[in-house]
N, C-alpha and C. Protein backbone atom coordinates (compact mmCIF):
# COMPACT_ATOMS: atom_id res chain seq x y z
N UNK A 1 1.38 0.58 8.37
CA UNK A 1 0.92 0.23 7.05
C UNK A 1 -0.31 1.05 6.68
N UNK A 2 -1.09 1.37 7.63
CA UNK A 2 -2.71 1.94 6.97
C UNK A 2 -2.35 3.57 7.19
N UNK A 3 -1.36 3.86 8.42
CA UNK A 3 -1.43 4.82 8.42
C UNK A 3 -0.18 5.73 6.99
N UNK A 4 0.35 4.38 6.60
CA UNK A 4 1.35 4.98 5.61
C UNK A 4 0.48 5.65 4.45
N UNK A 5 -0.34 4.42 3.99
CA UNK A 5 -1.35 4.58 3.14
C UNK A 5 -2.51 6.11 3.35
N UNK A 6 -2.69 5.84 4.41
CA UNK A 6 -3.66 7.16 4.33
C UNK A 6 -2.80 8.40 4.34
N UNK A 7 -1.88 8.46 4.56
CA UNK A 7 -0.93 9.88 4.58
C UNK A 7 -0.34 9.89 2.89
N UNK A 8 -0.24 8.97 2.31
CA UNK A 8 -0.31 9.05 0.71
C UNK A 8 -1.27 9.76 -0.27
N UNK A 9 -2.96 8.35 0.32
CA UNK A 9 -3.74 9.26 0.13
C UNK A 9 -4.01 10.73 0.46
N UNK A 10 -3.87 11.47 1.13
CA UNK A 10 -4.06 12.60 1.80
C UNK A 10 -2.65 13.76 0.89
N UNK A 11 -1.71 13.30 1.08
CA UNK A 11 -0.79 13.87 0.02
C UNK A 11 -0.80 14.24 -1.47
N UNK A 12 -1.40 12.84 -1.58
CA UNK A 12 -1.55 13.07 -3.38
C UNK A 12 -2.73 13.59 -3.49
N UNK A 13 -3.81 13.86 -2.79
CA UNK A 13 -5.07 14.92 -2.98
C UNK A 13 -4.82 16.63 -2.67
N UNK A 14 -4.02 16.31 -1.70
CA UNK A 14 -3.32 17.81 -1.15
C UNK A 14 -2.34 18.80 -2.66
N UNK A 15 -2.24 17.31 -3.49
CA UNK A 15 -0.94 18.08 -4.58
C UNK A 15 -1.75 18.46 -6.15
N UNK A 16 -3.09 17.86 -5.64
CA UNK A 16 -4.46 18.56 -6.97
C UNK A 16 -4.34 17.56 -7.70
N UNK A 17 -4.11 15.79 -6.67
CA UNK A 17 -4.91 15.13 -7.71
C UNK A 17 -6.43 14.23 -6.97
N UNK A 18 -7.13 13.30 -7.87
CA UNK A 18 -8.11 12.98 -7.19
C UNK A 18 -7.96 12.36 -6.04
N UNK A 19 -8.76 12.20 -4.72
CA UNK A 19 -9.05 11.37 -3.84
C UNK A 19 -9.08 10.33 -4.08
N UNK A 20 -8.49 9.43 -3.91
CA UNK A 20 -8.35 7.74 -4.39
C UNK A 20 -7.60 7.00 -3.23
N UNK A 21 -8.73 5.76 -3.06
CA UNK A 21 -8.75 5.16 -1.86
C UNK A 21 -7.30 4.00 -2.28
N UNK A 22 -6.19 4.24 -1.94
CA UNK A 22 -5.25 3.11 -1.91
C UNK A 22 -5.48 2.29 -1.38
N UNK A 23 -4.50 1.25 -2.35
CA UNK A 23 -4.86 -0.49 -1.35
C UNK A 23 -3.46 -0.68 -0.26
N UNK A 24 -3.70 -1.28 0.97
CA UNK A 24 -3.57 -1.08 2.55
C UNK A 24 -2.90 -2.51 1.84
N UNK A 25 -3.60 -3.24 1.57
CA UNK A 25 -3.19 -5.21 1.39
C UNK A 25 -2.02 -5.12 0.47
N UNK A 26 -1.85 -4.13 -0.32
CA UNK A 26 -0.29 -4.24 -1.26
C UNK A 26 0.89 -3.94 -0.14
N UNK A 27 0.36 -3.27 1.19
CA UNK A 27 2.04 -3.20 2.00
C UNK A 27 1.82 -4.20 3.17
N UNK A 28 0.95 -5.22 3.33
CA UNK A 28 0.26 -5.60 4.41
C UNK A 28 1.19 -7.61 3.36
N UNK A 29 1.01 -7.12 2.11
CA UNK A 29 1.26 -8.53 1.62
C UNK A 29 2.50 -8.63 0.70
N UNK A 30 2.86 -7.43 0.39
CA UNK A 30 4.07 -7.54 -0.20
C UNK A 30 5.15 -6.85 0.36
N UNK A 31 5.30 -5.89 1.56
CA UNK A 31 6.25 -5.41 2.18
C UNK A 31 7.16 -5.92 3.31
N UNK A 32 8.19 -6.60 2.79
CA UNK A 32 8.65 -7.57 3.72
C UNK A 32 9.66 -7.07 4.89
N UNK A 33 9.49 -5.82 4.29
CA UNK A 33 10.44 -4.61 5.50
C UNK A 33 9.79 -4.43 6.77
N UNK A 34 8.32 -4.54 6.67
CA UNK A 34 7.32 -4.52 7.81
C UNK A 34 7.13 -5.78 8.67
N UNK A 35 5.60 -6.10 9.18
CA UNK A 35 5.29 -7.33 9.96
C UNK A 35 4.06 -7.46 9.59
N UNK A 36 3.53 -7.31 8.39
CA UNK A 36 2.07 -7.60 7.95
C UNK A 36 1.39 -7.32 8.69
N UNK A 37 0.23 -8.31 9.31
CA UNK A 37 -1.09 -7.91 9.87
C UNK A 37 -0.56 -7.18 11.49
N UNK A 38 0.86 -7.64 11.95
CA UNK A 38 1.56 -6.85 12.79
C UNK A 38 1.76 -5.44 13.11
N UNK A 39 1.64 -4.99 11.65
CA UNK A 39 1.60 -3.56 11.76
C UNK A 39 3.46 -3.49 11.24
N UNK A 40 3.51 -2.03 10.97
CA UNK A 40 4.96 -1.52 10.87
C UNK A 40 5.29 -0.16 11.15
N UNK A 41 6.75 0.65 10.26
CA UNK A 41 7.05 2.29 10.44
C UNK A 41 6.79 2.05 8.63
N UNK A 42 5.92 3.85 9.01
CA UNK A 42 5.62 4.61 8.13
C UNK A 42 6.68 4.71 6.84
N UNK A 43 8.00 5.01 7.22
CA UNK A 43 9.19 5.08 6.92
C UNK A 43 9.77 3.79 5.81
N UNK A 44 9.33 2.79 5.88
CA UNK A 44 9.82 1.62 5.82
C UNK A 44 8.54 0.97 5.01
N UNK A 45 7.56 1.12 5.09
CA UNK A 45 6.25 1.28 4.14
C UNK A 45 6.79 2.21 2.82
N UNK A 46 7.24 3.67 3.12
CA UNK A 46 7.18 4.41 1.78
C UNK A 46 8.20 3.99 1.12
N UNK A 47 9.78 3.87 2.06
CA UNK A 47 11.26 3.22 1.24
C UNK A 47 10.42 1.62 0.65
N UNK A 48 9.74 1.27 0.52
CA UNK A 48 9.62 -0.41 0.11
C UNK A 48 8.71 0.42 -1.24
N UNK A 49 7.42 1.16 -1.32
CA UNK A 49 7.32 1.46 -2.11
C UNK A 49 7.97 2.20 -3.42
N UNK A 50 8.83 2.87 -2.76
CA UNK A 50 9.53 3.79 -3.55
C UNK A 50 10.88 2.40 -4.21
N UNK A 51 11.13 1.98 -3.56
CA UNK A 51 12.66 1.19 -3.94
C UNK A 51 12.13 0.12 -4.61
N UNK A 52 11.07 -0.64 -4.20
CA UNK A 52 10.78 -2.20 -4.37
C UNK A 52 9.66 -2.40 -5.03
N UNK A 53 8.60 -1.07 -6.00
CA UNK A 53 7.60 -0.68 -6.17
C UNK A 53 7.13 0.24 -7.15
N UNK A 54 8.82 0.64 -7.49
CA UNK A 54 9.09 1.86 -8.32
C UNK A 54 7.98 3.01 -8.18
N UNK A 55 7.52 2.83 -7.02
CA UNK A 55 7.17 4.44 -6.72
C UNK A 55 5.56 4.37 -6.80
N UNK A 56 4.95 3.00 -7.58
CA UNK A 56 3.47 3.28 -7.19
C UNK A 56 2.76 2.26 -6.24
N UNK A 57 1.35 3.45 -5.95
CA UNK A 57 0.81 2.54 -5.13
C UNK A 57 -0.76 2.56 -6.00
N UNK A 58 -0.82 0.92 -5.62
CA UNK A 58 -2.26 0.40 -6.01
C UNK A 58 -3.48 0.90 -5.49
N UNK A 59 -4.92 0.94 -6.45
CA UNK A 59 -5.79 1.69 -5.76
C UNK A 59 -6.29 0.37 -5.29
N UNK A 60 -6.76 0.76 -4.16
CA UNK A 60 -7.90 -0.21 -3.39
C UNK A 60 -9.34 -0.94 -4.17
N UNK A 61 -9.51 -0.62 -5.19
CA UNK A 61 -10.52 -0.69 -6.41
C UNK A 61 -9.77 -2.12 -6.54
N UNK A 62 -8.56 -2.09 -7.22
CA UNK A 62 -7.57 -3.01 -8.12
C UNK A 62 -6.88 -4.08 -7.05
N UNK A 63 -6.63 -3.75 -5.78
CA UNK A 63 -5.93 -4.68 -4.89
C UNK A 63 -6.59 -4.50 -3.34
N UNK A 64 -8.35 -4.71 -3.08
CA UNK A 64 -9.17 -4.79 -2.27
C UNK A 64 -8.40 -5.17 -1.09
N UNK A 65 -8.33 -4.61 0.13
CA UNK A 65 -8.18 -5.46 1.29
C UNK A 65 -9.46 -6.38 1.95
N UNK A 66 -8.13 -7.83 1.97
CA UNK A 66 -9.17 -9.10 2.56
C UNK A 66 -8.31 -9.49 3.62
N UNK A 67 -9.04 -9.92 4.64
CA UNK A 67 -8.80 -10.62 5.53
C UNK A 67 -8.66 -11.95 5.80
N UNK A 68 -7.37 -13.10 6.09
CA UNK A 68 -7.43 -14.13 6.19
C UNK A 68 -7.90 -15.02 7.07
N UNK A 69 -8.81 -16.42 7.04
CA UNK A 69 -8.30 -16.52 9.04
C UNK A 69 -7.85 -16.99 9.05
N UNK A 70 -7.44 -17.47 10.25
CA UNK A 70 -6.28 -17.57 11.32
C UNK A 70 -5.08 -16.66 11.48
N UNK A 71 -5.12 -15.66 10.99
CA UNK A 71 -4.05 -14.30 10.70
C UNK A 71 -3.03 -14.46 9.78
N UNK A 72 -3.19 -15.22 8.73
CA UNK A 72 -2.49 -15.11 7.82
C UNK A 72 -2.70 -14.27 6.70
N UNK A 73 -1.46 -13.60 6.38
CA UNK A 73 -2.11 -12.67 5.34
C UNK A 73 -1.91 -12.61 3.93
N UNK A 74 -2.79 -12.73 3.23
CA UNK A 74 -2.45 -13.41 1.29
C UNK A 74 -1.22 -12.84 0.82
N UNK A 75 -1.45 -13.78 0.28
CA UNK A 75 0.08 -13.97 -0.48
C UNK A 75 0.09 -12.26 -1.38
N UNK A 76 1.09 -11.79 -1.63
CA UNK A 76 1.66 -11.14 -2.62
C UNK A 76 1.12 -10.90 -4.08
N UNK A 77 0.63 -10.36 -4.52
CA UNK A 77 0.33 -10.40 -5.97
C UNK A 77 0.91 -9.17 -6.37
N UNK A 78 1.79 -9.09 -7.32
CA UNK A 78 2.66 -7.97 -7.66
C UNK A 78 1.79 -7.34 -9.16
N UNK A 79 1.49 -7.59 -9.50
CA UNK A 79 1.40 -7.37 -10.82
C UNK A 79 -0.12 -7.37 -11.28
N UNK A 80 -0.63 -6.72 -12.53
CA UNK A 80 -1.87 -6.75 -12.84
C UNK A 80 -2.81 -5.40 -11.90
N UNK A 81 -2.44 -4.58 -11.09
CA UNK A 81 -3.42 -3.77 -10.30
C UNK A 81 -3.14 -2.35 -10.83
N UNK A 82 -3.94 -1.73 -10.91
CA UNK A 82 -4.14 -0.06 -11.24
C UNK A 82 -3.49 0.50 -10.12
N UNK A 83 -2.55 1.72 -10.62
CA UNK A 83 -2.33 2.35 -9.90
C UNK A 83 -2.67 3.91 -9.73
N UNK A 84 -2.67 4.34 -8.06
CA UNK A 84 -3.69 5.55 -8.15
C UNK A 84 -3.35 6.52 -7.32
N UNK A 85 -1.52 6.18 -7.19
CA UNK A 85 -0.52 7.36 -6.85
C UNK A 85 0.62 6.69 -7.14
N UNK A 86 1.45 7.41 -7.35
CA UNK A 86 2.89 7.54 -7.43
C UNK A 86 3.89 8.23 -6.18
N UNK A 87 4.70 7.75 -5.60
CA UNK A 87 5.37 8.19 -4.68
C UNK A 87 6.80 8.42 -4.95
N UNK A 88 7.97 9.67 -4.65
CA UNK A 88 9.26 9.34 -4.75
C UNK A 88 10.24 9.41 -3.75
């Protein structure tokens, strides 16, 4: 999941656009292809964005990563967040 995210970030700066810190908690809370705070494949992070996401990802500004306790990890919020790449 973080490492999906940072290889996004790192891509979409590599292709001449700005550095923008993506949010980690949009595949950590809405990617049900993965295992949340479990961790997941890279692979399966980008197909959930691309298929289930239509291709963007939220900036970290707009969908902050928080931590729950007892390891639960917040619910899903789909909607309402800036986005600060596009993936296909």
């Amino acid at each position: 999941t973080f490492s999906a995210i940072g290889n996004i970030e790192g891509q979409w700066a590599a292709a001449g656009n700005p550095l923008t810190s993506q949010s980690e908690l949009m595949l950590v809370s809405c990617d049900s292809k993965d295992n949340s705070c479990g961790g997941g494949l890279m692979d399966n992070a980008c197909e959930w964005i691309v298929k289930e996401n239509s291709g963007k990802v939220y900036t970290e500004k707009s969908y902050p990563y928080v931590s729950e306790n007892g390891g639960e990890e917040p619910a899903c919020k789909p909607h309402g967040h800036g986005v600060g790449a596009t993936i296909t």
